[in-house]
Every structure is written in structure tokens, then in C-alpha cells.
N, C-alpha and C. Protein backbone atom coordinates (compact mmCIF):
# COMPACT_ATOMS: atom_id res chain seq x y z
N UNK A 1 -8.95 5.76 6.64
CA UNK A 1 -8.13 5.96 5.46
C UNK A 1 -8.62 5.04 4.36
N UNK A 2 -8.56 5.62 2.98
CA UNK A 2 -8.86 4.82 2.32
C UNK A 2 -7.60 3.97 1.23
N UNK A 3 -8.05 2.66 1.13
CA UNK A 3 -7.08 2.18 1.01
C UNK A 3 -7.14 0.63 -0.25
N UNK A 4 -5.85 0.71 -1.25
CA UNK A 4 -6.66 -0.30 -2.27
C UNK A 4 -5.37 -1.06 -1.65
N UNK A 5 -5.28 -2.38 -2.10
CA UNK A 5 -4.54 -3.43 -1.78
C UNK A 5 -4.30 -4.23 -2.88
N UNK A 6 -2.80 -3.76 -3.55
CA UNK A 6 -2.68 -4.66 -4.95
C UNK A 6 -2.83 -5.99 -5.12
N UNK A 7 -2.98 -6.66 -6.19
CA UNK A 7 -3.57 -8.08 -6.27
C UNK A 7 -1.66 -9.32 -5.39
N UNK A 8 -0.91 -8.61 -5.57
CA UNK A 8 0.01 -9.32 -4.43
C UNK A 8 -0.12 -9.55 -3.40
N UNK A 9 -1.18 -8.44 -2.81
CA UNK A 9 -1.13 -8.53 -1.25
C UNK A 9 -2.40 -9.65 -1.32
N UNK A 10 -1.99 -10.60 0.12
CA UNK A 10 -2.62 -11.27 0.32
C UNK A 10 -4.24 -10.89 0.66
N UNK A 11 -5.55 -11.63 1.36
CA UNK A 11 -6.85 -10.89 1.22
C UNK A 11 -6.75 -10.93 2.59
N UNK A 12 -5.79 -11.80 3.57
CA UNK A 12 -5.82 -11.51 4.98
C UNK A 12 -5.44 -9.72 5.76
N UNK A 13 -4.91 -8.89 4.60
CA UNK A 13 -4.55 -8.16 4.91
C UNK A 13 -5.62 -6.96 4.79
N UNK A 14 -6.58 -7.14 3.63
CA UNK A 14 -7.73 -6.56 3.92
C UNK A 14 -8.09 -6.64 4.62
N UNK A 15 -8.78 -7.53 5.11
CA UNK A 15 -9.05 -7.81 6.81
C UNK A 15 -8.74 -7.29 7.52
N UNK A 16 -7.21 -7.35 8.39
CA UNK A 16 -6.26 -6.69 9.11
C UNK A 16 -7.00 -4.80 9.20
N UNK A 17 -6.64 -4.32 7.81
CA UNK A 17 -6.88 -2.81 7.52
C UNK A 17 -8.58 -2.82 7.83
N UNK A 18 -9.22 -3.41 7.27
CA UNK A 18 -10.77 -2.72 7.55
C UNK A 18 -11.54 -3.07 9.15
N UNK A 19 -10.65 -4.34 9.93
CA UNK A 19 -11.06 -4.13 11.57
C UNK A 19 -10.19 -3.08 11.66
N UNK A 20 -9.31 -2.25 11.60
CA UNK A 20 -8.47 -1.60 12.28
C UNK A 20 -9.19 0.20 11.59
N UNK A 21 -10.52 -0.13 11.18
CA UNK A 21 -11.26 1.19 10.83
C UNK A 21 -11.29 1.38 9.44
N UNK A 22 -9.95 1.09 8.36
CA UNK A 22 -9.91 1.76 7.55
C UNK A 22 -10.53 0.77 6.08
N UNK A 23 -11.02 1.72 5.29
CA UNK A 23 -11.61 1.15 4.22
C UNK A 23 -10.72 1.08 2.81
N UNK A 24 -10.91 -0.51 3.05
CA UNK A 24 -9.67 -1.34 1.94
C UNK A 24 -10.50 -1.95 1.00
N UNK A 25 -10.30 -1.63 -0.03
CA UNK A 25 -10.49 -2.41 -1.40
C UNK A 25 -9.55 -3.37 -2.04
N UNK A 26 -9.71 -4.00 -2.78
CA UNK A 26 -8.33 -5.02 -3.88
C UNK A 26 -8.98 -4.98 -4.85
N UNK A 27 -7.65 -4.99 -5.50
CA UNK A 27 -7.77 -4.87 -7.23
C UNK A 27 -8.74 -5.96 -7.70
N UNK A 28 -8.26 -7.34 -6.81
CA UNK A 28 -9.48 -8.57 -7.23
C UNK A 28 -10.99 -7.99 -6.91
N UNK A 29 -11.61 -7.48 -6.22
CA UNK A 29 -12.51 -6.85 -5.64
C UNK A 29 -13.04 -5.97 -7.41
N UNK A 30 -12.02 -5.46 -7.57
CA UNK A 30 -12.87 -3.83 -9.12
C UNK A 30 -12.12 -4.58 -10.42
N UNK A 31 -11.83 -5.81 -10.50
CA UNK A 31 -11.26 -6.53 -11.88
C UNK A 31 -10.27 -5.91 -11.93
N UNK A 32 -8.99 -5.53 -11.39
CA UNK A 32 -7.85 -4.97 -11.80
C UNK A 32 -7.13 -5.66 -12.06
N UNK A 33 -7.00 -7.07 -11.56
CA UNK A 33 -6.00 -8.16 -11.72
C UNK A 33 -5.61 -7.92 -12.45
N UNK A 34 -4.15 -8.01 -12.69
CA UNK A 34 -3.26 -8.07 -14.26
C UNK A 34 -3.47 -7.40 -15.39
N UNK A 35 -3.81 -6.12 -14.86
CA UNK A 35 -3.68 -4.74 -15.21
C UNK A 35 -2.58 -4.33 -15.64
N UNK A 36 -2.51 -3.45 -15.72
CA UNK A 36 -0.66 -2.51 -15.77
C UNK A 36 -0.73 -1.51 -14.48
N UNK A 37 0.56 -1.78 -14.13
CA UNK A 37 0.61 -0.75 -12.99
C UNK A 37 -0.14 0.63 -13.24
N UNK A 38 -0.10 1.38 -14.52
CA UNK A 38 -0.39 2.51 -14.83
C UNK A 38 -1.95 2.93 -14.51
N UNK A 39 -2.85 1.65 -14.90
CA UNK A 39 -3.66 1.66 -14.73
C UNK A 39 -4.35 1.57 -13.13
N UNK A 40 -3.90 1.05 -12.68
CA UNK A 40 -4.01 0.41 -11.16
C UNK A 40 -4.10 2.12 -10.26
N UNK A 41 -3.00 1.96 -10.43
CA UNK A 41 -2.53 3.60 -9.90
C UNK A 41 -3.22 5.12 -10.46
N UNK A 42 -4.20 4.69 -11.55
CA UNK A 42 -4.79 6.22 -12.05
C UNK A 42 -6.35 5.79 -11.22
N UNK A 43 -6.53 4.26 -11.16
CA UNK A 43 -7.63 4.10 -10.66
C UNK A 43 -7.64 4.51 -9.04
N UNK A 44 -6.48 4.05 -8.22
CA UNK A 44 -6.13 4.16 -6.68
C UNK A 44 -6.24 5.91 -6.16
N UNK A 45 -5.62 6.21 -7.57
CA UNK A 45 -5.54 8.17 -7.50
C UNK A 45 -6.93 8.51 -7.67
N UNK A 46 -7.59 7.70 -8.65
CA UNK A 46 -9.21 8.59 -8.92
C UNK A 46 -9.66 8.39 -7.50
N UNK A 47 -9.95 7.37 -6.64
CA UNK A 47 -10.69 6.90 -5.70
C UNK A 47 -10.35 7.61 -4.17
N UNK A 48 -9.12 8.40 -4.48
CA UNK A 48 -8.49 8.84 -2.96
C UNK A 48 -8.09 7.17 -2.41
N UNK A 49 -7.33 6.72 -2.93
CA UNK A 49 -6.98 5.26 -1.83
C UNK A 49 -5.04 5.30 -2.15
N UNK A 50 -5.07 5.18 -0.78
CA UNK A 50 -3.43 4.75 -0.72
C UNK A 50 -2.96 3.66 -1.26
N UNK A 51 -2.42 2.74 -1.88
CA UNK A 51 -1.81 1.72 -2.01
C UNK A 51 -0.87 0.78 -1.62
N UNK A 52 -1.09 -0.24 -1.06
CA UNK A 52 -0.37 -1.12 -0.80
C UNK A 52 0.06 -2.38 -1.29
N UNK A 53 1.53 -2.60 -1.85
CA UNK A 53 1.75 -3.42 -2.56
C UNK A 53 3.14 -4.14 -2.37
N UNK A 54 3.42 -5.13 -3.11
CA UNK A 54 5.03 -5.54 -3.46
C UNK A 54 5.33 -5.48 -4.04
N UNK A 55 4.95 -4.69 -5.25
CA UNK A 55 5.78 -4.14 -6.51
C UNK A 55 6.29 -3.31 -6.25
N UNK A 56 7.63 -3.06 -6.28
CA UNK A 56 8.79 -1.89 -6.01
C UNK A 56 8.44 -1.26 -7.53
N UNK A 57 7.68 -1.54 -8.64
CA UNK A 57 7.55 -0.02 -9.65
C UNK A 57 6.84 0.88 -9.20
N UNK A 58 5.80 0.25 -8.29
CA UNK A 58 5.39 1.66 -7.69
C UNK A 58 6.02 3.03 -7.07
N UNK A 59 6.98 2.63 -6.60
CA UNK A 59 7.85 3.68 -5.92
C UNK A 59 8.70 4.44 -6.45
N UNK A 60 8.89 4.00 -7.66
CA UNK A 60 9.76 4.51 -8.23
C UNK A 60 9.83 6.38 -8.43
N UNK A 61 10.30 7.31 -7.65
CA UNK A 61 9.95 8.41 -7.53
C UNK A 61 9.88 9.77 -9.01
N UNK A 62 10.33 8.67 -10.08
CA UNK A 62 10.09 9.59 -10.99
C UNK A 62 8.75 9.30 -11.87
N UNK A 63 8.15 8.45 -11.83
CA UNK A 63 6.74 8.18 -12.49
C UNK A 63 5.84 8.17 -11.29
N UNK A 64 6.27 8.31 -10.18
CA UNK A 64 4.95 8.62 -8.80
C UNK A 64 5.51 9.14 -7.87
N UNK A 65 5.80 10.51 -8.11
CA UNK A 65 6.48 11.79 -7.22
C UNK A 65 5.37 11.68 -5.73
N UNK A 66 6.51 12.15 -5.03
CA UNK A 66 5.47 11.92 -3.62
C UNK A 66 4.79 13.45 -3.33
N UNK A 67 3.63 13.40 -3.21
CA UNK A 67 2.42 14.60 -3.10
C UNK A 67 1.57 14.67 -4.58
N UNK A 68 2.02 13.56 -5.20
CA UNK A 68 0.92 13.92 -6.60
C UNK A 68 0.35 12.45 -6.76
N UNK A 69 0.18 12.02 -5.42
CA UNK A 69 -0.83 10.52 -5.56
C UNK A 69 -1.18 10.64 -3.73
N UNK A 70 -2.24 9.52 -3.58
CA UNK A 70 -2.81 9.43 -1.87
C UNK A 70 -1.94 9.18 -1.37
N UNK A 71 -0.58 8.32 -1.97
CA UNK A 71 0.57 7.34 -1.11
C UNK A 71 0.22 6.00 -1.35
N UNK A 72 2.04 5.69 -1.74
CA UNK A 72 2.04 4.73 -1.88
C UNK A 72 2.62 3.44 -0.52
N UNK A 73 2.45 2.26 0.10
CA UNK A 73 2.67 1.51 0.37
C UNK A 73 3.93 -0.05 0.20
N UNK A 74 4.77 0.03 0.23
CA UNK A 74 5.47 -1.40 -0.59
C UNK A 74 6.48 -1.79 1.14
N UNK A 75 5.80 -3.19 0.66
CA UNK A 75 6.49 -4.30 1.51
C UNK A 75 7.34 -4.62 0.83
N UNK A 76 8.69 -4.44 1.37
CA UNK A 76 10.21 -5.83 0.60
C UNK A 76 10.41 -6.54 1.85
N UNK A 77 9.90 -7.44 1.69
CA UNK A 77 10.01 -8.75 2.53
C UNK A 77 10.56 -10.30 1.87
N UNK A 78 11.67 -10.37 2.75
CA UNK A 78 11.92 -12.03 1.85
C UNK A 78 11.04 -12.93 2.09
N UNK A 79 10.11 -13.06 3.07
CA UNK A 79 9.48 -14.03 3.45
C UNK A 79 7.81 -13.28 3.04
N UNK A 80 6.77 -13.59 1.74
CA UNK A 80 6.19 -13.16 1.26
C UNK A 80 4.81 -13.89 1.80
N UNK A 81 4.54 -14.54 2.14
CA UNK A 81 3.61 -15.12 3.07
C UNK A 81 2.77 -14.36 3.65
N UNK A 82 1.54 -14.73 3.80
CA UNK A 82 0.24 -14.40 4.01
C UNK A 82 0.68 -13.74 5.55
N UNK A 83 1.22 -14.87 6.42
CA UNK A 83 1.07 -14.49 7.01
C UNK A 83 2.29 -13.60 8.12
N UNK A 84 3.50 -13.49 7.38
CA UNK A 84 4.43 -12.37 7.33
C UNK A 84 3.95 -11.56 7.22
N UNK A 85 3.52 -11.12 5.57
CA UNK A 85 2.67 -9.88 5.53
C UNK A 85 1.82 -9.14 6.54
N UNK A 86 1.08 -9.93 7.22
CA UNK A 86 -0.24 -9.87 8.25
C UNK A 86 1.11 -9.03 9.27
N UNK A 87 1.81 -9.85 9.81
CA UNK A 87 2.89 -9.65 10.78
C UNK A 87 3.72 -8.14 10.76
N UNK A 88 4.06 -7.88 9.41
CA UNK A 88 4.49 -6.32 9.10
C UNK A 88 3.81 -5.28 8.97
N UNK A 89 2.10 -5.57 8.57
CA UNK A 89 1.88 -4.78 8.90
C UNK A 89 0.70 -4.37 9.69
N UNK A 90 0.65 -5.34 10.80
CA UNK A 90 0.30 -5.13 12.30
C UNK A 90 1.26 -4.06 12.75
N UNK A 91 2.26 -4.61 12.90
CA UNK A 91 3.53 -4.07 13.52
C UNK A 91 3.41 -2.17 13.05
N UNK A 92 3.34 -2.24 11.67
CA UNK A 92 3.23 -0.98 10.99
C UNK A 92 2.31 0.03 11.46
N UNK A 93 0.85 -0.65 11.81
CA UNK A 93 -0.34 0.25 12.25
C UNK A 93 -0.32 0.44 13.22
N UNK A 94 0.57 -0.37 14.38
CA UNK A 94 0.45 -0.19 15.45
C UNK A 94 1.52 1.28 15.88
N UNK A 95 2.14 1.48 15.00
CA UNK A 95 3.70 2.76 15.62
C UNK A 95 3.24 3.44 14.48
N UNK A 96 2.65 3.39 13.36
CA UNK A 96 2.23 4.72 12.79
C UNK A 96 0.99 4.69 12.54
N UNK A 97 0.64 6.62 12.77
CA UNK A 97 -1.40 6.62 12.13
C UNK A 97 -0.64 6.76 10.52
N UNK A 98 -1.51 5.55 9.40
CA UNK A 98 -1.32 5.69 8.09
C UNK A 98 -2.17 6.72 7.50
N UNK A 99 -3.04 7.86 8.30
CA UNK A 99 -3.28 8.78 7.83
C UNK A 99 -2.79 9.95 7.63
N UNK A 100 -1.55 9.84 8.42
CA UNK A 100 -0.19 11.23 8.47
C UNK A 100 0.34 10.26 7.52
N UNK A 101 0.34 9.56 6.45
CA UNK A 101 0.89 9.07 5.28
C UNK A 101 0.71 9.79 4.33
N UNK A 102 -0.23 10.43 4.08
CA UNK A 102 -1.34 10.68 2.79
C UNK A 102 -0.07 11.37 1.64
N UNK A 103 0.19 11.01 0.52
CA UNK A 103 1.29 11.41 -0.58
C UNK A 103 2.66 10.92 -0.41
N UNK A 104 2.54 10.31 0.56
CA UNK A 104 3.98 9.50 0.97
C UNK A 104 4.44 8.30 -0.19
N UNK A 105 5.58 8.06 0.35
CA UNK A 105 6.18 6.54 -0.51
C UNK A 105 6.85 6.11 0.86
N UNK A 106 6.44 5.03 1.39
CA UNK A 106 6.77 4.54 2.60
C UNK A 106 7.20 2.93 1.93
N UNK A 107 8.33 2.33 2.53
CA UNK A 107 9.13 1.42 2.67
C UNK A 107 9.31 0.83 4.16
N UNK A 108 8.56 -0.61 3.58
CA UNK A 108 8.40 -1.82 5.33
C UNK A 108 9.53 -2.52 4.63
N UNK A 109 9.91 -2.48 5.23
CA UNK A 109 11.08 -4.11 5.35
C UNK A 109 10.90 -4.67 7.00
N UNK A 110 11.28 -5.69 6.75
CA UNK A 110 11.17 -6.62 8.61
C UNK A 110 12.05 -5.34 9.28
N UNK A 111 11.46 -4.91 10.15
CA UNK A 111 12.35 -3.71 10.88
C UNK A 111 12.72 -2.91 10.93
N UNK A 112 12.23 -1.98 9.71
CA UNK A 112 12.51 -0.89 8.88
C UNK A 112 11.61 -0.20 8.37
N UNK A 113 11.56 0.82 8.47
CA UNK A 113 10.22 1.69 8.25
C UNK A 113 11.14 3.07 7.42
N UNK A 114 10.87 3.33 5.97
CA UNK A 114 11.34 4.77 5.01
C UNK A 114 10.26 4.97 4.72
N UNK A 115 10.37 6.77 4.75
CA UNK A 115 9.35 7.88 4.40
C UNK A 115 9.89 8.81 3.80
N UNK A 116 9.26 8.74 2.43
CA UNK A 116 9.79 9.73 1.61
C UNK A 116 8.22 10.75 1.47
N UNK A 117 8.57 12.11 1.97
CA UNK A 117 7.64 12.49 2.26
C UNK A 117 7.88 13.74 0.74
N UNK A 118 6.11 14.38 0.37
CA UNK A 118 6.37 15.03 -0.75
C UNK A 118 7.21 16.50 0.00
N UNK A 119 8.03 16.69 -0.96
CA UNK A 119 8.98 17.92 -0.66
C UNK A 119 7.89 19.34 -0.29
């Protein structure tokens, strides 16, 4: 799967995703840093890459309807740490293939897994 990793997510988590097969990029990686979401997201859509992030604007289902992007990704975690993160989404790859994701808006919380799948 291909996959970008917003400049929130830590770089341990690239890691994590590209031993586990799939090919992850970060925004630090193509100069996206401190971009605008808008931009981030037309670039993630040009490339075929899912996104994974902690910005809850991504999800927002009326500016990124689910089936008219690869899918989006967002951790709400209180504990934002490198290595929390690492921890959710081990946990995540391990009980779902993120390739039956593809146009989704999926929601991790510690223990909680939402799929808003495109209609």
C-alpha cells in the first residue's frame, strides 16, 4: 500500500509501515512541512498514497468525502508520543489488511477502530 505520513506523525512510524511491506513517504521527505492541509492532500491524491495523520481536518467528511481520495488515516490519541503512536499502530496492522482501506476515513483511538467507508 502506498502510503504518505503527515509531518505529525512521528519518522518511527515510517519505519513500522515500510518493514511491514508497505511504501511510506513523509511530507518531511517531498518539503511539505507546513503546507496547508489542501495542499498535502491534492499531493497524497496525485501519488495514490493513503494518509496518515493527527489532524482531525482531514476527516472532516465534507471537504474529503470517502471514495474520492486513497483514504484517509487519523490517530486521536491523548498520549502523542513516538512511541504510543508506534504502539497503535502495530496493533492496527496487525487486525486489519490497510489495503481493504483504500477511500476510507478510518479513526484509531487506544481501542477503537471507525470506518467510514465510501457509500
Amino acid at each position: 500500500m502506498r502510503i504518505k505520513l503527515d509531518e505529525n506523525m512521528p519518522r518511527r512510524a515510517a519505519r513500522l509501515l515500510s518493514e511491514r511491506g508497505h511504501d511510506a513517504s513523509t511530507t518531511a521527505q517531498e518539503g511539505l512541512n507546513g503546507k496547508n492541509d489542501a495542499t498535502v492532500a491534492r499531493v497524497a491524491n496525485r501519488e495514490g498514497r493513503m494518509m496518515i495523520t493527527m489532524d482531525a481536518r482531514f476527516v472532516d467528511i465534507r471537504r474529503y468525502p470517502p471514495g474520492r481520495h486513497p483514504g484517509f488515516v487519523l490517530l486521536r490519541l491523548a498520549d502523542q508520543s513516538a512511541l504510543a503512536v508506534e504502539k497503535v499502530l502495530q496493533v492496527f496492522l496487525d487486525q486489519y489488511h490497510i489495503e481493504t482501506l483504500g477511500g476510507c476515513i478510518v479513526v484509531l483511538e487506544e481501542g477503537a477502530v471507525r470506518v467510514r467507508r465510501p457509500a
